[in-house]
N, C-alpha and C. Protein backbone atom coordinates (compact mmCIF):
# COMPACT_ATOMS: atom_id res chain seq x y z
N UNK A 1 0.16 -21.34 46.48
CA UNK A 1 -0.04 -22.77 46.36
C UNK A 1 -1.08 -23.05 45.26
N UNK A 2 -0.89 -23.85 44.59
CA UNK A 2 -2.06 -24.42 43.15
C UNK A 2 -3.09 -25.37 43.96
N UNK A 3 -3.83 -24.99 43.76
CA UNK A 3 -5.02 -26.12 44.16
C UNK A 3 -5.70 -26.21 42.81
N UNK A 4 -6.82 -26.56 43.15
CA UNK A 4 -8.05 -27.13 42.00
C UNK A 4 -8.69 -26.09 41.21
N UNK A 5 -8.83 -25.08 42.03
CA UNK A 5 -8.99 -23.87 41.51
C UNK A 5 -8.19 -23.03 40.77
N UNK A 6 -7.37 -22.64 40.99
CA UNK A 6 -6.04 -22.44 40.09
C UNK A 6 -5.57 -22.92 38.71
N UNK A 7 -5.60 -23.98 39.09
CA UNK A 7 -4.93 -25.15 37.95
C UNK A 7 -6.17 -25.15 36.76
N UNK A 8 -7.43 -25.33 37.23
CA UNK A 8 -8.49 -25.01 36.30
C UNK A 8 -8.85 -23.16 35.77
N UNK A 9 -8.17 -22.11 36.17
CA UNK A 9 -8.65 -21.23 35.91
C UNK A 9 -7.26 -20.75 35.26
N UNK A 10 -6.06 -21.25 35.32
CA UNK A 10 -4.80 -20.92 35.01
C UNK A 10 -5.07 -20.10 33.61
N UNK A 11 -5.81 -20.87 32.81
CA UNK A 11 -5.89 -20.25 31.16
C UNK A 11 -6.31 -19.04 30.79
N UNK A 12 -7.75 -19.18 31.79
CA UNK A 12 -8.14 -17.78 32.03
C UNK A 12 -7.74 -16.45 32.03
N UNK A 13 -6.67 -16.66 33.28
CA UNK A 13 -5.61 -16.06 34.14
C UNK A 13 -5.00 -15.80 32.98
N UNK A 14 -3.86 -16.39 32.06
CA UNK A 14 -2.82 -15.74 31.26
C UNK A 14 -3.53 -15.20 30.38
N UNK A 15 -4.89 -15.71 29.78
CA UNK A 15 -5.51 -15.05 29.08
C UNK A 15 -5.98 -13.61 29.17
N UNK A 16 -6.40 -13.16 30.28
CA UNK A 16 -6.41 -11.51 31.22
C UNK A 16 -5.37 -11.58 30.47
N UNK A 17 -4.16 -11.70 31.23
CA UNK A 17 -3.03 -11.10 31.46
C UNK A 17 -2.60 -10.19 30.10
N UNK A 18 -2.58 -11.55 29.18
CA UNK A 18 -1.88 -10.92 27.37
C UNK A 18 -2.84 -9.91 27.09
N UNK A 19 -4.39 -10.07 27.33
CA UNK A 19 -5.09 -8.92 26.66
C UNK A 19 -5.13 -7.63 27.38
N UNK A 20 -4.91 -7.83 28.21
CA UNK A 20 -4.64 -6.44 29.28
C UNK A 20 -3.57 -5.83 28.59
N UNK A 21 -2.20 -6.89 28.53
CA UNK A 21 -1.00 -6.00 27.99
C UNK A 21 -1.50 -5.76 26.39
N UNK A 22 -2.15 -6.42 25.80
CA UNK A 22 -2.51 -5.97 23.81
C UNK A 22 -3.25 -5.17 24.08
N UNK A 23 -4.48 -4.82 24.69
CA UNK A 23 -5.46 -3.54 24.56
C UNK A 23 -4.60 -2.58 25.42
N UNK A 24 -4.16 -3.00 26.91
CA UNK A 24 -3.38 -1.42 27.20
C UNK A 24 -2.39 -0.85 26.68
N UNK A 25 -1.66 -1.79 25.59
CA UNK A 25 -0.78 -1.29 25.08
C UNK A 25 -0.90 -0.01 23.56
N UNK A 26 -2.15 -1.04 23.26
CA UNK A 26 -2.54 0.35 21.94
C UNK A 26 -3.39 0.97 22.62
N UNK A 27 -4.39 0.79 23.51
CA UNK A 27 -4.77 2.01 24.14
C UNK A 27 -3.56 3.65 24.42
N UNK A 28 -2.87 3.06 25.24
CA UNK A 28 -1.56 4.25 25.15
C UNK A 28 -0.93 4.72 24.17
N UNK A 29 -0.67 3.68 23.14
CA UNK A 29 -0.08 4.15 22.02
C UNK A 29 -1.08 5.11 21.09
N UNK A 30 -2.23 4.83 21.23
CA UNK A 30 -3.04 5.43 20.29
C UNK A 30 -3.33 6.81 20.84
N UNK A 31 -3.54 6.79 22.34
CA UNK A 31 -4.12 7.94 23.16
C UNK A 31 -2.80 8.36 23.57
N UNK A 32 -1.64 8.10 24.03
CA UNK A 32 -0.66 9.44 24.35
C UNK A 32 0.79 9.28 23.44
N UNK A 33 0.92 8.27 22.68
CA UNK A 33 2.16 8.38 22.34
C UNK A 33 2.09 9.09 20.56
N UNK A 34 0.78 8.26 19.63
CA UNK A 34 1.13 9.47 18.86
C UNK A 34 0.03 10.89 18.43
N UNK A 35 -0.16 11.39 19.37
CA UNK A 35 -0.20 12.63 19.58
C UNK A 35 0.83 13.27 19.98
N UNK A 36 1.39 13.16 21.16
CA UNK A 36 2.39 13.14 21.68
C UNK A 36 3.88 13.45 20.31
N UNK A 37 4.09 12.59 19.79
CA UNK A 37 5.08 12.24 18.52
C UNK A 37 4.30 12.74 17.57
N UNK A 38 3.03 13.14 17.02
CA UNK A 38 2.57 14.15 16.40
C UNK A 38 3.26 15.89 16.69
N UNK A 39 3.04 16.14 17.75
CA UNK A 39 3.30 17.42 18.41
C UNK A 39 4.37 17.25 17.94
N UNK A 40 5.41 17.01 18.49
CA UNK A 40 7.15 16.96 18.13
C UNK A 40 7.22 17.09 16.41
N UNK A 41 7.33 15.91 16.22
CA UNK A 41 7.56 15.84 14.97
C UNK A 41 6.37 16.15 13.89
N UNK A 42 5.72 16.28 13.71
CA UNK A 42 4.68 16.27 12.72
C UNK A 42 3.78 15.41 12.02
N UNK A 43 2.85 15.22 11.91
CA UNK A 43 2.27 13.86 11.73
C UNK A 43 2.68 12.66 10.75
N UNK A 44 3.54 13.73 9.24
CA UNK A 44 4.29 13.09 8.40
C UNK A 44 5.47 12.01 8.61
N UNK A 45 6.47 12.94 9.62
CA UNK A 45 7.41 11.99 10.53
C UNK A 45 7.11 10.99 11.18
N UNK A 46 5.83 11.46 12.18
CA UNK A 46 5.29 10.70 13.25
C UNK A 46 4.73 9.47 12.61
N UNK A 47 4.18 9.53 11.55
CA UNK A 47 3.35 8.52 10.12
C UNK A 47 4.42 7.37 9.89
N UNK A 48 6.04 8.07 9.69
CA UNK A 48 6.50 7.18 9.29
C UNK A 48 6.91 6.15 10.58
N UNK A 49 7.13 6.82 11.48
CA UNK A 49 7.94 5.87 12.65
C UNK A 49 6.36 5.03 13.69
N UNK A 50 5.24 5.48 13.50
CA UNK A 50 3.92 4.77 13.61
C UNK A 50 3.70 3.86 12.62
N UNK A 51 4.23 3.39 11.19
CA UNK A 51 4.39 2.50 10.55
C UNK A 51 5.21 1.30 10.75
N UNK A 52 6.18 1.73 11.41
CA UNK A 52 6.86 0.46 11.72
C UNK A 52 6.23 -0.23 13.25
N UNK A 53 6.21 1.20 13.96
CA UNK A 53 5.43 0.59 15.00
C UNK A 53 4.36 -0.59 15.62
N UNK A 54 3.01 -0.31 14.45
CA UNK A 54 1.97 -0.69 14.13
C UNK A 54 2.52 -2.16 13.21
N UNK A 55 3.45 -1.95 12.66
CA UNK A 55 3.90 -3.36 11.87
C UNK A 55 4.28 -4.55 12.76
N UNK A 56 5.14 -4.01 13.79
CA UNK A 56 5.52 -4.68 15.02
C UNK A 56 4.47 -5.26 15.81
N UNK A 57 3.44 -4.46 16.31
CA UNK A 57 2.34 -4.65 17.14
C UNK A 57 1.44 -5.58 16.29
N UNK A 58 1.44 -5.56 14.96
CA UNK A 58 0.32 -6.33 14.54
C UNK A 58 0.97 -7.87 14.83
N UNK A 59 2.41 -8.17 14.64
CA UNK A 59 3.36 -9.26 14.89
C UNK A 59 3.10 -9.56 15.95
N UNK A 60 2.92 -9.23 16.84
CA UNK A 60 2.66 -9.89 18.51
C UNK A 60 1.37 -10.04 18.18
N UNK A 61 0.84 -9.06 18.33
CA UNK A 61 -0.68 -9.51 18.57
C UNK A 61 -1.73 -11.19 17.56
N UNK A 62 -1.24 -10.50 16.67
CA UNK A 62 -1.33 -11.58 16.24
C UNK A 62 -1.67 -13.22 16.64
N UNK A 63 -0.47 -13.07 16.73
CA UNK A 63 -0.53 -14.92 17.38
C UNK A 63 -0.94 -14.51 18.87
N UNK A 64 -0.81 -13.70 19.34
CA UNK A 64 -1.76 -13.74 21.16
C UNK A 64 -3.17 -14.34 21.15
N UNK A 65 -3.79 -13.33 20.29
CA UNK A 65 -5.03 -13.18 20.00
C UNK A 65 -5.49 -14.79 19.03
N UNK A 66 -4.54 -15.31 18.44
CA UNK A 66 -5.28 -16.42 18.16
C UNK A 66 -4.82 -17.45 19.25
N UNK A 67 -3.96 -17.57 20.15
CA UNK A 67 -3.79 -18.01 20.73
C UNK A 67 -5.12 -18.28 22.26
N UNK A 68 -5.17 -16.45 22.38
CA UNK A 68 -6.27 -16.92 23.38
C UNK A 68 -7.85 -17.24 22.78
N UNK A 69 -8.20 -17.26 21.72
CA UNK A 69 -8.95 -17.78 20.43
C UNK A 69 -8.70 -19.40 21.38
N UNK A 70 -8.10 -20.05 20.93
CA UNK A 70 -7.79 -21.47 20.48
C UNK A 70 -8.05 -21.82 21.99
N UNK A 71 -7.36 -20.86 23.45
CA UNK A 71 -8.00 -21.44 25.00
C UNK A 71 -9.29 -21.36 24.84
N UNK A 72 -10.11 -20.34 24.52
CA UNK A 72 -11.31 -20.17 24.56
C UNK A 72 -12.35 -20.97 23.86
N UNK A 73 -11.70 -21.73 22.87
CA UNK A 73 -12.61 -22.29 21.58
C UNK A 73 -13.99 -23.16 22.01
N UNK A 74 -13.93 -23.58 23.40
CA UNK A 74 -14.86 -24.84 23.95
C UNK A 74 -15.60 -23.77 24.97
N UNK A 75 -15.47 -22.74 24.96
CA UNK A 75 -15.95 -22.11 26.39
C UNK A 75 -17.62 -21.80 26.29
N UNK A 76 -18.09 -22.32 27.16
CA UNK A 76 -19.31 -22.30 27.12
C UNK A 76 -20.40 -20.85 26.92
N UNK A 77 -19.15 -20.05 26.74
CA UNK A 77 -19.80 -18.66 26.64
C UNK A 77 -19.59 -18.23 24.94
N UNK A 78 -20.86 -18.42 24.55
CA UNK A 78 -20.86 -18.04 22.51
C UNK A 78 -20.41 -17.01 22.39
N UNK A 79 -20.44 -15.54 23.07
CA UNK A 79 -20.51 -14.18 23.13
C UNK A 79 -19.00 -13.94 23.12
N UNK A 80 -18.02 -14.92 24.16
CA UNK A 80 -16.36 -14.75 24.35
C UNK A 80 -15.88 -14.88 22.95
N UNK A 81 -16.46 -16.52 22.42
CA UNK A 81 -15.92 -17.14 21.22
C UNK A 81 -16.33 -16.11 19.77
N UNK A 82 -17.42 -15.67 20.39
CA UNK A 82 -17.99 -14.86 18.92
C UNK A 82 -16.89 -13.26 19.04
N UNK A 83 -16.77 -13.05 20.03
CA UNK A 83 -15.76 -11.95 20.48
C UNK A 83 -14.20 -12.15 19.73
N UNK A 84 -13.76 -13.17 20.18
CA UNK A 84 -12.62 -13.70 19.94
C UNK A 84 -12.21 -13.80 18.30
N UNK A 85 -13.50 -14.22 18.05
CA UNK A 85 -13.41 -14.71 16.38
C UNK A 85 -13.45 -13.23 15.51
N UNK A 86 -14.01 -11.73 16.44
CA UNK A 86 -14.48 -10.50 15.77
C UNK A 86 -12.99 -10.31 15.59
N UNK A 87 -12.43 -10.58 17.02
CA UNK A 87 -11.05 -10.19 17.37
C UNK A 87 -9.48 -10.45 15.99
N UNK A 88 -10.21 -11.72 16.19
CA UNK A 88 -9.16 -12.29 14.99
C UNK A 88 -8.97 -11.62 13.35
N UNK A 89 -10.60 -11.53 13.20
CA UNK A 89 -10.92 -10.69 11.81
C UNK A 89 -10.56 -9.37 11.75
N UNK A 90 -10.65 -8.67 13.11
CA UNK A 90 -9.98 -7.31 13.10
C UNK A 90 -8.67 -7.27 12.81
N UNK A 91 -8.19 -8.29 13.54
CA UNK A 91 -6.80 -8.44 12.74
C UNK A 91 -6.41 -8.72 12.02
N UNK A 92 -6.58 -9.31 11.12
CA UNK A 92 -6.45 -9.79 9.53
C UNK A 92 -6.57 -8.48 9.13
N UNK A 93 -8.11 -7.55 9.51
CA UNK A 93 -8.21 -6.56 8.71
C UNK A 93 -7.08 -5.49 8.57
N UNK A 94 -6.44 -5.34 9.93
CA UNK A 94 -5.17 -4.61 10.07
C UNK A 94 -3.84 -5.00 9.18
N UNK A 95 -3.90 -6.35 9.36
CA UNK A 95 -2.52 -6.53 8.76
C UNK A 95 -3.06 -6.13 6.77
N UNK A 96 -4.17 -6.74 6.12
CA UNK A 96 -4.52 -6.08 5.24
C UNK A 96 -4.61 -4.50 4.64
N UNK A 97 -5.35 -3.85 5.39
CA UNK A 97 -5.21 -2.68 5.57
C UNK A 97 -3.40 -1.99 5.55
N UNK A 98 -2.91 -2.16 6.53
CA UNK A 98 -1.37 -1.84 6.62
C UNK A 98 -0.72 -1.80 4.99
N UNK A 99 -0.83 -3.22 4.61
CA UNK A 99 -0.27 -3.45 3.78
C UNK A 99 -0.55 -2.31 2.77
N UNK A 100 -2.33 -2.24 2.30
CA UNK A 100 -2.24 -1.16 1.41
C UNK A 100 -1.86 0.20 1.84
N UNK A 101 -1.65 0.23 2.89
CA UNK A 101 -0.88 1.70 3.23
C UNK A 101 0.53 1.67 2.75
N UNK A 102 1.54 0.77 3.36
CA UNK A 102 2.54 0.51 2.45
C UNK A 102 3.07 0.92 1.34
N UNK A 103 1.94 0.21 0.30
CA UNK A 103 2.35 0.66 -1.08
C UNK A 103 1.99 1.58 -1.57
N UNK A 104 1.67 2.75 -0.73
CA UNK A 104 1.40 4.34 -1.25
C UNK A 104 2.68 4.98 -0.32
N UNK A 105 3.51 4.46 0.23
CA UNK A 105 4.37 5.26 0.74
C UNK A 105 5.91 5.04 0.22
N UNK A 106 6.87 6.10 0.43
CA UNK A 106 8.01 6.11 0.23
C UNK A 106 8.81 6.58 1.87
N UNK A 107 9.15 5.20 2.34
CA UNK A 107 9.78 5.82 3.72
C UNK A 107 11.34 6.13 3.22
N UNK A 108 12.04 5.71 2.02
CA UNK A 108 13.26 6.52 1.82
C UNK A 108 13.03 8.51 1.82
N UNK A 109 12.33 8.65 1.13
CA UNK A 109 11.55 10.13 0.71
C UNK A 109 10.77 10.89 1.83
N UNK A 110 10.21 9.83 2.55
CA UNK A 110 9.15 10.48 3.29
C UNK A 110 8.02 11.00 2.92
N UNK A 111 7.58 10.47 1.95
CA UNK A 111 6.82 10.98 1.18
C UNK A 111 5.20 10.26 0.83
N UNK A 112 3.92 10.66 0.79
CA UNK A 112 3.13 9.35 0.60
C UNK A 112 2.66 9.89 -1.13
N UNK A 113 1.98 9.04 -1.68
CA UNK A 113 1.99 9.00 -2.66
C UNK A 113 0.17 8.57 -2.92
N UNK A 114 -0.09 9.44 -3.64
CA UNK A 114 -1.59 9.18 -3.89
C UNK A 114 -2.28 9.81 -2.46
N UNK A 115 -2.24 11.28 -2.28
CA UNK A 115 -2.85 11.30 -0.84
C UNK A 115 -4.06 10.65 -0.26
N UNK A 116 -4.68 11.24 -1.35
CA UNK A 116 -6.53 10.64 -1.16
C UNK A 116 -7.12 9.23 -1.05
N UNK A 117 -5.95 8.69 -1.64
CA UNK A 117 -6.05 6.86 -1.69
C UNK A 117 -5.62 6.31 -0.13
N UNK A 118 -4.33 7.14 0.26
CA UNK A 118 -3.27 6.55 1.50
C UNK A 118 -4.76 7.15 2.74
N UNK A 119 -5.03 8.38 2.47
CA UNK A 119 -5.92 9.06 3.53
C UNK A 119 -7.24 8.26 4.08
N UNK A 120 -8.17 7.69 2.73
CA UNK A 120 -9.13 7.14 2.70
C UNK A 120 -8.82 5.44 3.55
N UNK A 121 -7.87 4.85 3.18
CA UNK A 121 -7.07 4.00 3.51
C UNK A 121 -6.48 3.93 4.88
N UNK A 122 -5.81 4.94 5.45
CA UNK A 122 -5.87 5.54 6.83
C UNK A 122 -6.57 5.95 7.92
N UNK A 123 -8.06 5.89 6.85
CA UNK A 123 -9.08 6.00 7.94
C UNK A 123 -9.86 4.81 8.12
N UNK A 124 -9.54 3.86 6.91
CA UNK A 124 -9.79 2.31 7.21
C UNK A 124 -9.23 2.13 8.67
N UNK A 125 -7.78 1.76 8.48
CA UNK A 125 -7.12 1.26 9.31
C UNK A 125 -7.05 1.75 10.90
N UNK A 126 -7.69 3.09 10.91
CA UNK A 126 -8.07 3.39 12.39
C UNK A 126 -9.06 3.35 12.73
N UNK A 127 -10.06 2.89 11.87
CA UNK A 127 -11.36 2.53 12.61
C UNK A 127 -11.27 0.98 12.92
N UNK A 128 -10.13 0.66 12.04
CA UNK A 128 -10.40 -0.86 12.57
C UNK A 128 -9.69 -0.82 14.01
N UNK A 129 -8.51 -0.04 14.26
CA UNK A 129 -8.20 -0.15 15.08
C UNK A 129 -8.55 0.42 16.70
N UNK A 130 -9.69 1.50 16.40
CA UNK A 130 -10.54 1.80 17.40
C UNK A 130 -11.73 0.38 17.87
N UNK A 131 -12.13 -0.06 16.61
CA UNK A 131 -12.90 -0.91 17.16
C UNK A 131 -12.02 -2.02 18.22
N UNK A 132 -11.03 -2.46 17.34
CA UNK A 132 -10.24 -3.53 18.24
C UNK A 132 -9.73 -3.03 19.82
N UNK A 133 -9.48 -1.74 20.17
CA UNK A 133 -9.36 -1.22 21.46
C UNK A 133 -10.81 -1.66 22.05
N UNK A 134 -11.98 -0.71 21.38
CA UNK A 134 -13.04 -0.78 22.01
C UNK A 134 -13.57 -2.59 22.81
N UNK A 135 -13.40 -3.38 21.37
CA UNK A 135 -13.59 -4.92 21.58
C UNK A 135 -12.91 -5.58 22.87
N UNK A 136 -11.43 -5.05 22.07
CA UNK A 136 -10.94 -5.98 23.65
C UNK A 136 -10.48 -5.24 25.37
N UNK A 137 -11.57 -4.41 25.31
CA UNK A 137 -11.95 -3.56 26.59
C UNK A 137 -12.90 -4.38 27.00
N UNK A 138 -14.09 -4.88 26.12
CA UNK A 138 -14.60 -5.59 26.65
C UNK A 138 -14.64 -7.12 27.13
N UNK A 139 -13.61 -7.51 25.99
CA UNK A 139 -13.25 -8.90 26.09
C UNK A 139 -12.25 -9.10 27.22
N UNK A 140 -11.45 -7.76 27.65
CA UNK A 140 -10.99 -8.02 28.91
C UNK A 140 -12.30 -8.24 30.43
N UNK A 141 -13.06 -7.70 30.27
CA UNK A 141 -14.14 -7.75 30.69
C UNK A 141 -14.53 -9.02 30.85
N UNK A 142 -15.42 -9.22 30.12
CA UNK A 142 -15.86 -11.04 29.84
C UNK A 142 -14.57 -11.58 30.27
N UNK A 143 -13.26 -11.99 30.28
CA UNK A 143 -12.07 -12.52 31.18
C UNK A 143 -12.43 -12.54 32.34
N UNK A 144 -12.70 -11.49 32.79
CA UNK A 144 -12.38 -11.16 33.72
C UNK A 144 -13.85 -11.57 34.69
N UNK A 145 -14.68 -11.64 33.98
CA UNK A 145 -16.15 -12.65 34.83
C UNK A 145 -16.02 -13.56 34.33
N UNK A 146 -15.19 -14.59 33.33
CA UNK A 146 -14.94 -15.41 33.61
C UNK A 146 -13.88 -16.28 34.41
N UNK A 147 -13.07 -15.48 34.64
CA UNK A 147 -11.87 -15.62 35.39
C UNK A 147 -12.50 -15.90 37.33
N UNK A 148 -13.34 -14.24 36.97
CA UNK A 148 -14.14 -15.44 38.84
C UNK A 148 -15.46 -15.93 38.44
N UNK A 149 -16.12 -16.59 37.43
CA UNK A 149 -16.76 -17.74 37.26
C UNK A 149 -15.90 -19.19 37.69
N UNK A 150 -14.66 -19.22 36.50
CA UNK A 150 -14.01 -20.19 37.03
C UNK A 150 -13.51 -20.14 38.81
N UNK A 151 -13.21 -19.27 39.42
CA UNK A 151 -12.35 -19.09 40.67
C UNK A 151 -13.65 -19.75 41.80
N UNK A 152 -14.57 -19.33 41.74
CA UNK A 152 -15.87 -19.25 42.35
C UNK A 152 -16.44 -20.86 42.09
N UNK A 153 -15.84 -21.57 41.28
CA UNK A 153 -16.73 -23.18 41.36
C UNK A 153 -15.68 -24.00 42.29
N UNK A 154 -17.31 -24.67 42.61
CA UNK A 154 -16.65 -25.54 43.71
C UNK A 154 -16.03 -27.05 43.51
C-alpha cells in the first residue's frame, strides 16, 4: 500500500535500485567476467569483445546517472550532489577516454596500433573506471541512508 512515506521516498527507492544494478553490474564485469574471457581467449580477443561491451555500458549508464543527478539536484545533502556531479564527470571521462582507445585500434585485424599510446590510454580508462565502481559503492551507500532518512520522517 503507498502511504506518505512511500510516495515521498519513491525517488530514492528507484534511485538505489539503478545504481545497485550500474555499480553491480561493472563490479562483475570488471571482477569475474573479463578475467574470466581473458583466460579463454586472451586479453587481445577479450580487448576486442570488452570494447563493445564497455561502449554499451557507457550508453546506459549514462543517462541513469544523470538521471539520478537531476532526482537528487535539491537534496539537502552537498556530499550526494557533489558525488553525483564526480559521478557524471567520470563519465564523460569514460566515454572520452573510450573514444581515444578507438582510434588506435583495428577490430577488422585485431590489431592495436601504437601500443604505448593505446596502453597508456588503457590505463586512463581503468582507473577511471575503478574510481567510478569505488564512487558508486559509496553513493549506493549515501542512498541507502538516505532512503531510511526519508522512510523514518514523520
Amino acid at each position: 500500500m503507498i502511504n506518505e512515506k512511500t510516495s515521498r521516498s519513491w525517488p530514492t527507492m528507484l534511485s538505489l535500485i539503478v545504481a545497485a544494478f550500474l555499480v553491480g553490474g561493472i563490479t562483475f564485469y570488471a571482477a569475474i567476467v573479463v578475467p574470466a574471457a581473458s583466460s579463454v581467449w586472451g586479453a587481445t580477443d577479450q580487448g576486442f569483445v570488452t570494447r563493445l561491451v564497455t561502449w554499451r555500458f557507457n550508453a546506459i549508464a549514462s543517462p541513469c546517472w544523470l538521471l539520478i543527478l537531476m532526482v537528487h539536484w535539491k537534496s539537502p545533502d552537498r556530499i550526494l550532489r557533489y558525488l553525483l556531479l564526480i559521478l557524471m564527470g567520470i563519465q564523460m571521462g569514460l566515454w572520452f577516454s573510450h573514444r581515444s582507445l578507438d582510434v588506435l585500434v583495428d577490430p577488422s585485424l585485431h590489431t592495436v596500433q601504437n601500443e604505448s599510446s593505446f596502453y597508456l590510454r588503457h590505463q586512463v580508462y581503468l582507473w577511471l573506471t575503478t574510481a567510478q565502481i569505488l564512487l558508486g559503492w559509496f553513493l549506493i551507500w549515501k542512498l541507502g541512508n538516505a532512503l531510511k532518512r526519508d522512510l523514518s520522517k514523520e
